[in-house]
Structure formats: C-alpha cells, structure tokens
C-alpha atoms as a PDB file:
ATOM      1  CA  UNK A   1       3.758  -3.413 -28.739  1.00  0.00           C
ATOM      2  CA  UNK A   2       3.942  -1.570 -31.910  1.00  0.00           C
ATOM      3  CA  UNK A   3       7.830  -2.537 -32.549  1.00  0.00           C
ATOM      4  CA  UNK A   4       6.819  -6.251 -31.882  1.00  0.00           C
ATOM      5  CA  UNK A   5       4.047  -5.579 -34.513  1.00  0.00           C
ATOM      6  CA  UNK A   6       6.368  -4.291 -36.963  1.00  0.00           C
ATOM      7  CA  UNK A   7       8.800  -7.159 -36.802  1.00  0.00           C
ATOM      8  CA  UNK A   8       6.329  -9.845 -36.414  1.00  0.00           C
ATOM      9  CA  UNK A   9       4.847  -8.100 -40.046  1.00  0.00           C
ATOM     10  CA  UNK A  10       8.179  -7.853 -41.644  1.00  0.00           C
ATOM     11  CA  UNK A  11       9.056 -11.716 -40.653  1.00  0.00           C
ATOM     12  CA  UNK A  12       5.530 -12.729 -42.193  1.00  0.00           C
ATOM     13  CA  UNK A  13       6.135 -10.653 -45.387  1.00  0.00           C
ATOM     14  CA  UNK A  14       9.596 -12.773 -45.421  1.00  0.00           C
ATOM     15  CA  UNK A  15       7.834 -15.941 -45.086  1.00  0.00           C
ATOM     16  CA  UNK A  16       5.312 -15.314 -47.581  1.00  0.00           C
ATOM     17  CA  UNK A  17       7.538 -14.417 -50.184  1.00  0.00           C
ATOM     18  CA  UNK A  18       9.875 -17.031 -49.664  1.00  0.00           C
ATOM     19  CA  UNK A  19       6.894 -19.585 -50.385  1.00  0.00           C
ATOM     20  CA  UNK A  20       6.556 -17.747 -53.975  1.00  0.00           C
ATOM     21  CA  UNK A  21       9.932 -17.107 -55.061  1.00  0.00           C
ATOM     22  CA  UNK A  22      12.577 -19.351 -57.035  1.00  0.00           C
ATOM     23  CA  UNK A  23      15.886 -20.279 -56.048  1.00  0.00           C
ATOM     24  CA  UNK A  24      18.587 -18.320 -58.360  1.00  0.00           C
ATOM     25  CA  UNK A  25      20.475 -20.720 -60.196  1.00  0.00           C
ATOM     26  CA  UNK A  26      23.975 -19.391 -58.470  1.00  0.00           C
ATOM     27  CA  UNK A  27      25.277 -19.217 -54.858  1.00  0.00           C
ATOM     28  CA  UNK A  28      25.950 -15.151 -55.914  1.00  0.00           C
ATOM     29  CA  UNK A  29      22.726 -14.776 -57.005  1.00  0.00           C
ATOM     30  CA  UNK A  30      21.422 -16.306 -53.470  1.00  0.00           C
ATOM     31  CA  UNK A  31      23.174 -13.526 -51.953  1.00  0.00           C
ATOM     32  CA  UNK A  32      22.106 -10.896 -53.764  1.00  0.00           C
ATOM     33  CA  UNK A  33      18.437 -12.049 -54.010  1.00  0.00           C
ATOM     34  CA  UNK A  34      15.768  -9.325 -52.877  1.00  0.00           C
ATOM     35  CA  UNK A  35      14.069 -11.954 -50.816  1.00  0.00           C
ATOM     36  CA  UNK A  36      17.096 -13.133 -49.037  1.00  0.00           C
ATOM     37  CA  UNK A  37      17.746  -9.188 -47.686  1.00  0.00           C
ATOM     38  CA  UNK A  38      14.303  -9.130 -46.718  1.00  0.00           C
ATOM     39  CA  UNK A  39      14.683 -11.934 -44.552  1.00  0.00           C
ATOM     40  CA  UNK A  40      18.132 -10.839 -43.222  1.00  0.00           C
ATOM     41  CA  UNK A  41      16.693  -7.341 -42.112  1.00  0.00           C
ATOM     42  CA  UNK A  42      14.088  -9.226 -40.419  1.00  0.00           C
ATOM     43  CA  UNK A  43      15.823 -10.690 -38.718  1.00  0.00           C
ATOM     44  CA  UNK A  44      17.880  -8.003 -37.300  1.00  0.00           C
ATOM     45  CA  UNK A  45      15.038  -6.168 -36.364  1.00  0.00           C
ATOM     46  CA  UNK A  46      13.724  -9.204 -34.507  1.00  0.00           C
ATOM     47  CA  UNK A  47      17.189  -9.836 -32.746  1.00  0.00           C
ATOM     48  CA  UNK A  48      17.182  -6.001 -31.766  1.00  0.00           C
ATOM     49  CA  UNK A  49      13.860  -5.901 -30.181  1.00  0.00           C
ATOM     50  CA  UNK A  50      14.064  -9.320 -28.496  1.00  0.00           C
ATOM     51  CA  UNK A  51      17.660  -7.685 -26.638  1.00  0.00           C
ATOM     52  CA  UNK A  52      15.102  -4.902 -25.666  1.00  0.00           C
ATOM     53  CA  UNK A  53      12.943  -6.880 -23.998  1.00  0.00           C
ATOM     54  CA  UNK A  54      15.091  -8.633 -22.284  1.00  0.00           C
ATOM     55  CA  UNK A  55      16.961  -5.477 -20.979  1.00  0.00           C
ATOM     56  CA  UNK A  56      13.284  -4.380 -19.991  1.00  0.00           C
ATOM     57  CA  UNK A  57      12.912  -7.967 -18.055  1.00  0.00           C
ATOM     58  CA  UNK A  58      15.876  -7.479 -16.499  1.00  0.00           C
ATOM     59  CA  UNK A  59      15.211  -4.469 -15.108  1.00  0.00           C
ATOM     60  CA  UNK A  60      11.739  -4.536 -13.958  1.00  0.00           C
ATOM     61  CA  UNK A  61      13.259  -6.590 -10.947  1.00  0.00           C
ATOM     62  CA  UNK A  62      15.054  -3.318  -9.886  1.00  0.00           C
ATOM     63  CA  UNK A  63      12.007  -1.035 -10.303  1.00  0.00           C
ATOM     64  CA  UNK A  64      10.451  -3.132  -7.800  1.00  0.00           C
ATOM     65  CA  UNK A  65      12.689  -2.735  -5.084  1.00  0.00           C
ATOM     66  CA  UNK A  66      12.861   0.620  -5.761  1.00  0.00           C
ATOM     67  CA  UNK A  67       9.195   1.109  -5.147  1.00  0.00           C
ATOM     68  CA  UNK A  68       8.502  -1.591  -2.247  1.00  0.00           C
ATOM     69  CA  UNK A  69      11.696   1.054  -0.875  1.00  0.00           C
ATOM     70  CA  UNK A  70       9.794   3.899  -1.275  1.00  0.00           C
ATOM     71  CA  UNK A  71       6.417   2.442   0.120  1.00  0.00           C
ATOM     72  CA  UNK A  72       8.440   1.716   3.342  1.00  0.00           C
ATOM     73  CA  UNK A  73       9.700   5.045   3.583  1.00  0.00           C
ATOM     74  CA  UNK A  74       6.263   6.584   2.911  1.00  0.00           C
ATOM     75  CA  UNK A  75       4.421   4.772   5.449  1.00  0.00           C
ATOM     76  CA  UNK A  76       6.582   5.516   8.370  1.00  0.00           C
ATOM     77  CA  UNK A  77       6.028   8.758   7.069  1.00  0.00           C
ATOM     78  CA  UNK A  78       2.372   8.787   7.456  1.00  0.00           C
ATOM     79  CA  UNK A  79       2.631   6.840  10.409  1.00  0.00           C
ATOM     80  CA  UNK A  80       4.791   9.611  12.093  1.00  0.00           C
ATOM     81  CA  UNK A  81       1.674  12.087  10.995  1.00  0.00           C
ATOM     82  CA  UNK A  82      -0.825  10.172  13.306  1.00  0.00           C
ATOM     83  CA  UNK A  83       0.099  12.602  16.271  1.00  0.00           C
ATOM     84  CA  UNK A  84       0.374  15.763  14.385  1.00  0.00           C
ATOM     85  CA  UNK A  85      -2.971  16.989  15.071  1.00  0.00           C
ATOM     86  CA  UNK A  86      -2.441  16.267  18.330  1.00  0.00           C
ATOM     87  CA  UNK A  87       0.974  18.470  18.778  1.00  0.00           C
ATOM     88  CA  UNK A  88      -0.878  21.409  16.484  1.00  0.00           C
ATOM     89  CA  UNK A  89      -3.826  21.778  19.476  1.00  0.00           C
ATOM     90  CA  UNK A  90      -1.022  22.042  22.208  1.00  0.00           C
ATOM     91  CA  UNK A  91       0.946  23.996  20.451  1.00  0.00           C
ATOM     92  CA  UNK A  92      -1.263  26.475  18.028  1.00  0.00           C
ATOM     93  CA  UNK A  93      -1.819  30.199  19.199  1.00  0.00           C
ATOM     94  CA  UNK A  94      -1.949  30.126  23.374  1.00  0.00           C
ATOM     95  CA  UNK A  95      -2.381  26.435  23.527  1.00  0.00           C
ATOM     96  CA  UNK A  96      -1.032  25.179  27.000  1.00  0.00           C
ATOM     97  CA  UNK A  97       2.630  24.368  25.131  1.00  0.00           C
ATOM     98  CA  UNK A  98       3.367  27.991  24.963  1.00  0.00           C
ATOM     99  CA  UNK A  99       1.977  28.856  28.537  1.00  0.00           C
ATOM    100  CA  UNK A 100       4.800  26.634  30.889  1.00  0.00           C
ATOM    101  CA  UNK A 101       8.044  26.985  31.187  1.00  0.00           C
ATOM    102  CA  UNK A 102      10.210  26.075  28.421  1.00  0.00           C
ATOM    103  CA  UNK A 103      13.872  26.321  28.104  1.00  0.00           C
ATOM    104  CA  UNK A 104      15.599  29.354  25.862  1.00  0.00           C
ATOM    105  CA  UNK A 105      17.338  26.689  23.848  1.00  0.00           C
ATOM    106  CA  UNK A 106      13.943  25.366  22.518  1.00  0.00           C
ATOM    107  CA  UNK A 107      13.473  25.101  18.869  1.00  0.00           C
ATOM    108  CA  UNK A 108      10.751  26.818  16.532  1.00  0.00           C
ATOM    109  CA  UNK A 109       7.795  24.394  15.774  1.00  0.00           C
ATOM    110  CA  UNK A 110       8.564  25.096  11.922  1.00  0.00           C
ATOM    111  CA  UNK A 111      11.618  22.730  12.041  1.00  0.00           C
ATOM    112  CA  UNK A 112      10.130  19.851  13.909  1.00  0.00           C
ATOM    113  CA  UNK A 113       7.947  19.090  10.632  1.00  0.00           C
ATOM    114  CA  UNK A 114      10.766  18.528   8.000  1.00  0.00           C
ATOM    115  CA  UNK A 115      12.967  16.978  10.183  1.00  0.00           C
ATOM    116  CA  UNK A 116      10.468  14.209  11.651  1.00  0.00           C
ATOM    117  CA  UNK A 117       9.535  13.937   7.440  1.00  0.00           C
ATOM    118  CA  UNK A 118      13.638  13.283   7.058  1.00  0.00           C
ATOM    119  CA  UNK A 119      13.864  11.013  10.205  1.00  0.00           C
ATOM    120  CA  UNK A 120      10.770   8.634   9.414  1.00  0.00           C
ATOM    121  CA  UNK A 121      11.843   8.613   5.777  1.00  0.00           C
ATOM    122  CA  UNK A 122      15.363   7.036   6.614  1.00  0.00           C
ATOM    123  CA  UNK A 123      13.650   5.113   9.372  1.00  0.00           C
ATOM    124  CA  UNK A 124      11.536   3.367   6.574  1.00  0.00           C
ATOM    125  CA  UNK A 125      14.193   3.149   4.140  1.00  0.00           C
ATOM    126  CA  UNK A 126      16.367   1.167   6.417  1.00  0.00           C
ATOM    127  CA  UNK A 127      13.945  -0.923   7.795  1.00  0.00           C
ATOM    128  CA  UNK A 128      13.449  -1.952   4.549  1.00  0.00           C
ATOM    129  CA  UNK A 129      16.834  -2.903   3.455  1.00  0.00           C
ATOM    130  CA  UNK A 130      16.722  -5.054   6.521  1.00  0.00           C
ATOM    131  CA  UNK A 131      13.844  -6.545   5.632  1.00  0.00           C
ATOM    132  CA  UNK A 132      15.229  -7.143   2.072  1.00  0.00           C
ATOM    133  CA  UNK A 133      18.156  -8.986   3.249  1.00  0.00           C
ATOM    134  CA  UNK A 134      17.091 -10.903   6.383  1.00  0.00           C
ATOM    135  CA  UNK A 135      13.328 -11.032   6.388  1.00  0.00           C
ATOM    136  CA  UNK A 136      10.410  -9.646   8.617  1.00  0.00           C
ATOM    137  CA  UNK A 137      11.231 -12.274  11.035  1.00  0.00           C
ATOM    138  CA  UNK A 138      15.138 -10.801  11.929  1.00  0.00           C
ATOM    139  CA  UNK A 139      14.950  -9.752  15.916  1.00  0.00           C
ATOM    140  CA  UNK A 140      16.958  -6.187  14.982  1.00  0.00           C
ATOM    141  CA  UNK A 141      13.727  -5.635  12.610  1.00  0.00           C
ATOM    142  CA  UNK A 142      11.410  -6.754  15.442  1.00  0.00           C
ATOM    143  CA  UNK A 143      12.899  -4.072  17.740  1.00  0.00           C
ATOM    144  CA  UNK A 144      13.340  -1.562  15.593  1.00  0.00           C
ATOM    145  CA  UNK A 145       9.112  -2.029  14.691  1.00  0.00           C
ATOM    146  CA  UNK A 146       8.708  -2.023  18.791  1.00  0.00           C
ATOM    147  CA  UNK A 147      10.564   1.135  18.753  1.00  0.00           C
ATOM    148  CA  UNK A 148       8.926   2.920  16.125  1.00  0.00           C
ATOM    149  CA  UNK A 149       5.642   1.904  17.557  1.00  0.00           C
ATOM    150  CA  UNK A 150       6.720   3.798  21.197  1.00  0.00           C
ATOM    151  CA  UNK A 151       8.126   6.490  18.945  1.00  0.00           C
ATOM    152  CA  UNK A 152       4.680   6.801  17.845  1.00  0.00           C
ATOM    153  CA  UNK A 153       3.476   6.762  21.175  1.00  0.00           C
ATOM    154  CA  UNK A 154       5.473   9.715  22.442  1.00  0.00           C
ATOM    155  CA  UNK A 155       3.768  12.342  21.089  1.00  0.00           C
ATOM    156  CA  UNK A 156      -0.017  11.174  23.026  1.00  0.00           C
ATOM    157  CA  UNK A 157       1.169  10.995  26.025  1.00  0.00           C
ATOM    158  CA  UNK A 158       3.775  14.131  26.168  1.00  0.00           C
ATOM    159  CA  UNK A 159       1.182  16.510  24.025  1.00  0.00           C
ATOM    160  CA  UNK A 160      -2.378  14.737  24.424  1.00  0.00           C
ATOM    161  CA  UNK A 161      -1.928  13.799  28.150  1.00  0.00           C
ATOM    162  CA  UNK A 162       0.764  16.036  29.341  1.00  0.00           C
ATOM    163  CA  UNK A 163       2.332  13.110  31.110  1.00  0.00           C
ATOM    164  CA  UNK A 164       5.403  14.820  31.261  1.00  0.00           C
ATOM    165  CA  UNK A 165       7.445  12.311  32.794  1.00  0.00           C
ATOM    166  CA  UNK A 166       6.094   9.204  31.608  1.00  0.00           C
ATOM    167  CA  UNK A 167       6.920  10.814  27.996  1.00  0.00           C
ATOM    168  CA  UNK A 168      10.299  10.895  29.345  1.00  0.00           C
ATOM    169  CA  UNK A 169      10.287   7.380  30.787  1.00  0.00           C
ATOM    170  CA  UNK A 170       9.378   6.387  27.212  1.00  0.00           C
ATOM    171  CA  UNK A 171      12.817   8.004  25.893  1.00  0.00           C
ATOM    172  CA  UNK A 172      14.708   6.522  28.606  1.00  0.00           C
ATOM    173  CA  UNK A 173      14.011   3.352  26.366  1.00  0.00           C
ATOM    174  CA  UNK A 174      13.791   5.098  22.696  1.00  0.00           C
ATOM    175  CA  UNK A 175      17.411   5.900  23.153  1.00  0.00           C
ATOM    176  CA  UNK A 176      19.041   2.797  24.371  1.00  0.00           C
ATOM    177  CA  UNK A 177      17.063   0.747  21.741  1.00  0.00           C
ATOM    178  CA  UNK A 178      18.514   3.029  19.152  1.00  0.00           C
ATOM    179  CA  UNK A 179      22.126   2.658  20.222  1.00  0.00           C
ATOM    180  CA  UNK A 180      21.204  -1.435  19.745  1.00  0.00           C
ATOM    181  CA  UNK A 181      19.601  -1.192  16.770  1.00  0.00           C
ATOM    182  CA  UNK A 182      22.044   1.071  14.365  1.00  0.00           C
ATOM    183  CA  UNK A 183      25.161  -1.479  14.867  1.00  0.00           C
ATOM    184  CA  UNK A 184      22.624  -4.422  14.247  1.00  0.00           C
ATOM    185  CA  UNK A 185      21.558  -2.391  11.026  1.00  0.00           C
ATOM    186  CA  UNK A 186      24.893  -1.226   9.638  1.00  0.00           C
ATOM    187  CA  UNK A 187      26.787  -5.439  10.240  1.00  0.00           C
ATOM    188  CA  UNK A 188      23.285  -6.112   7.743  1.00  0.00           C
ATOM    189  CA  UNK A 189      23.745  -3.142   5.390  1.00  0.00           C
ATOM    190  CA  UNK A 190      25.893  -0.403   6.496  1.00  0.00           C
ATOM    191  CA  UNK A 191      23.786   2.193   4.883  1.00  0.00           C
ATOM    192  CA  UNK A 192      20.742   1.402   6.772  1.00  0.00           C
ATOM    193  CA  UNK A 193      23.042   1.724   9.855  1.00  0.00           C
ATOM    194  CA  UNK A 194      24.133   5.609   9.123  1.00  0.00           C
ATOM    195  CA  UNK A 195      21.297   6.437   7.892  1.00  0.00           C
ATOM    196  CA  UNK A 196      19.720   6.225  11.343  1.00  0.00           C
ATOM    197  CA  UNK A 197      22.763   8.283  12.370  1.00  0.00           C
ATOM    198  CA  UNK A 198      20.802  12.051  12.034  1.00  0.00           C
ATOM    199  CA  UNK A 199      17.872  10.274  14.114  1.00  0.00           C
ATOM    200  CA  UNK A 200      19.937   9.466  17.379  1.00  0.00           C
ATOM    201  CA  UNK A 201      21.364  13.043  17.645  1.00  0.00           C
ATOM    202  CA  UNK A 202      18.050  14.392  16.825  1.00  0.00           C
ATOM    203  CA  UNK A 203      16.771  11.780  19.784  1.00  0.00           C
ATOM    204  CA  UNK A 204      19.366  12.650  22.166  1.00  0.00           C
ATOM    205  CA  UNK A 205      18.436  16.172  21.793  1.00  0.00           C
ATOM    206  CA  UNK A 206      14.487  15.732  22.328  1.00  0.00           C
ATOM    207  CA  UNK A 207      15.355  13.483  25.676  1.00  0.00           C
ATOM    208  CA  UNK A 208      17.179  16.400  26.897  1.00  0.00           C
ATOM    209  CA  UNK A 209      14.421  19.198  26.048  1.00  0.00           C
ATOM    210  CA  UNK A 210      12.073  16.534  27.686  1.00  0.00           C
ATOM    211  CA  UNK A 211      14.223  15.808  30.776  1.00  0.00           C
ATOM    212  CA  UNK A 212      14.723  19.797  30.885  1.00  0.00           C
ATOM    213  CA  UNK A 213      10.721  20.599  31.032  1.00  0.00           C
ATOM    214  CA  UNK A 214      10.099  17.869  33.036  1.00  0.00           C
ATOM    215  CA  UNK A 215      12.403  19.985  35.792  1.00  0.00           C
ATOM    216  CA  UNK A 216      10.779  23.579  35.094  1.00  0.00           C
ATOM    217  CA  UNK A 217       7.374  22.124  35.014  1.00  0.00           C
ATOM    218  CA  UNK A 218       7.621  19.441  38.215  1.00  0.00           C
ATOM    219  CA  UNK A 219       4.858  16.913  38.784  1.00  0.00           C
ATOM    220  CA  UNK A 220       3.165  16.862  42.326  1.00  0.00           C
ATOM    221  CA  UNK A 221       0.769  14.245  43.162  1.00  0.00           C
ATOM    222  CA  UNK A 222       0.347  13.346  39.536  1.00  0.00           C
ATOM    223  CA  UNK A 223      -0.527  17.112  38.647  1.00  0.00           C
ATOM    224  CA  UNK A 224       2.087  19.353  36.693  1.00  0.00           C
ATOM    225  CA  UNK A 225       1.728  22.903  35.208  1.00  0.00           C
ATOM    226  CA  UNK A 226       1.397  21.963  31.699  1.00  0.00           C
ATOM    227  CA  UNK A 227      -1.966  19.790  32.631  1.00  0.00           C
ATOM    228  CA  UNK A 228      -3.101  23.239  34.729  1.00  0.00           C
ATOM    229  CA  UNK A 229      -2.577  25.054  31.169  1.00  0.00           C
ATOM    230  CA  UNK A 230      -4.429  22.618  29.318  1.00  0.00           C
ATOM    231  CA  UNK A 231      -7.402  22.472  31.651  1.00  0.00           C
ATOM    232  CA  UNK A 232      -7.326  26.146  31.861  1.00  0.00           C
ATOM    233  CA  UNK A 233      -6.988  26.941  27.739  1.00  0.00           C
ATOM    234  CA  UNK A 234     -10.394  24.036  27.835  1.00  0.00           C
ATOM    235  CA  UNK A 235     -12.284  26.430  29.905  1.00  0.00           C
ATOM    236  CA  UNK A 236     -11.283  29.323  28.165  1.00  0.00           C
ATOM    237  CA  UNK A 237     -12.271  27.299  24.732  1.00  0.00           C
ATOM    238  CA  UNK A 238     -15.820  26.590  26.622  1.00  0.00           C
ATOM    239  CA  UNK A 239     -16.322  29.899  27.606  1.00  0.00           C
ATOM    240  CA  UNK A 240     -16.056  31.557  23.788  1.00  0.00           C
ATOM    241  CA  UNK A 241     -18.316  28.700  22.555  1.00  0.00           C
ATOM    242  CA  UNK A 242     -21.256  29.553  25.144  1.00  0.00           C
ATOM    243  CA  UNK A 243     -20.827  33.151  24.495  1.00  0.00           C
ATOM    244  CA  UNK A 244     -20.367  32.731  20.688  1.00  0.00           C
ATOM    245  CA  UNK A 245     -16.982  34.217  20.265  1.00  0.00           C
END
C-alpha cells in the first residue's frame, strides 16, 4: 500500500507541474526539461509496481492450493485422533492390551503415533490432489472416503469393544480397497498413488498382528480373553475408587 502511495504521489506531482510549466522552445530542451524526467521516473516506478502486483496476482492462485492441500492433510489428521483416547485406556499401564497374549514381533506403542500422523497426512494430501483434478464426485474418491471412514472405525471396535475378529473382518476389506484405490490414484496423479505406498505395507502389517492375536486370544461363544482383561482391569478400577486409592 505504501509503494502504491508513493507512485500514485509522484504521478500527481507530475501532473501538477505539467499544468504550470512552459514548453521549451527546442525538441533538446524537451528532453532535458526537469518536468519531463519527473514524469519519466514516474512512470517507471508505476510500471515497476504494477509488474509486482501482478506477480502477486499470479501467485495468490498457488498459495491457495497450497493451503486447501494442507487443510486436507490436517483433517485426516485429526480425524485419525478421534480413537486415540480410546487406544491410550487399553493400552496405558496394565490396561487389558498388555494382559493377553501378544506376539514377540509386536511393536512399541511409541511408533504407532508418528506413523498414523505420516499415514493420515499422505492420506489427505492425496485425496486432495484427486479431488483437485476430478472432483468430489470421482468414484476412486468416494471409496477412498468409505475407506478412511472404516479406517476410522477400526480402532472402536478392536480397542473399545475388543471385537477381535470383527476388527479383523474390517481389514479383510481395508486392504483390498487399498490395492483398488492406489492404481486409481496414481492413472489421476501418480504422486497421490505412491504416496499411499508406506500406508499399504504399514496395513498389511497391522492385518497380520490382528489376524495373529485373533489366534492367541480365540473367541468362544462371542467371549475372548482380551474382553475377560477388560472386564477384569473395570473391576479392579471400581474397587480403588470405593476404597479411595
């Protein structure tokens, strides 16, 4: 605002001069004149700033994208965090996580955080170039929402409900979906296709740590061993309240 100030000042100086000055008698003299400079260095700075804002037009298109990009990337972010406090009350201290029977190859809970945040943030990002170049209405985009929302799901029923094998049901369609989607994604933009790369190894890993505690800890008559820990650790939560521990 100030430059535009500047040369909208120096062009009105120009103009108000010109009214008061008189024409030199020679073409040399024209050239030379004080007033004519005036006007010519006006003018520059005019041209100058007017290229600026142009440039600065031009570009404000791209800063857009790049935040509607990052807005995408966030949310499925966030969204992933909706069953976090969920996992950190099976899996905190003795919660009934711990107590069954899990596999040796089983990974510490402090990776599971970053590498969800990495996985939802391509997720997003993808989506979105998608979105960019085929609209909200393109069927890979519709599945790739339906799978995101059972992603989402996952964690309620395996942690919150210790549905073992319906968790694992809900993989057995998480991973085919994904093998559909990331060719559909990279023919639209290849980027948004291996991007989702890291997420189906990551996917295929978690279906086999599910499938794997779904064996140690079998279901009988719709009861398994990690609802038995979770009813127990409730009672044992009960019991310090009553007695004030």
């Amino acid at each position: 605002m100030m430059c535009r100030s500047i040369s909208i000042w120096l062009l009105s100086l120009c103009f108000i001069e010109a009214r008061a000055f008189v024409v030199p008698k020679s073409a040399s003299q024209l050239m030379t004149s004080p007033h004519i400079r005036n006007c010519q260095v006006s003018t520059r700075i005019t041209h100058v700033f007017t290229r600026k804002s142009t440039s600065l037009s031009a570009a404000a298109p791209t800063m857009s994208l790049a935040n509607k990009s990052v807005t995408w990337a966030l949310l499925a972010v966030i969204g992933g965090t909706t069953g976090t406090p969920i996992v950190i009350r099976a899996t905190r201290g003795k919660g009934w996580y711990r107590r069954i029977n899990l596999p040796s190859w089983t990974p510490p809970d402090s990776i599971f955080g970053p590498v969800w945040t990495t996985l939802y943030s391509c997720m997003g990002y993808a989506a979105f170039k998608v979105y960019q170049l085929k609209g909200i209405s393109s069927p890979t985009l519709k599945l790739a929402f339906l799978h995101y929302f059972l992603n989402l799901v996952w964690a309620p029923v395996f942690f919150g409900m210790q549905r073992l094998r319906a968790a694992h049901a809900i993989n057995f369609f998480l991973l085919p979906s994904l093998l559909v989607i990331i060719p559909n994604f990279y023919r639209i933009n290849p980027l948004s296709g291996l991007l989702l790369l890291p997420y189906l190894f990551w996917l295929s890993f978690a279906t086999k740590l599910n499938e794997t505690i779904c064996r140690l800890n079998p279901t009988e008559k719709g009861y398994n061993n990690a609802m038995l820990e979770a009813d127990i650790s409730k009672l044992q939560d009960e019991a310090a309240k009553r007695v004030g521990l």
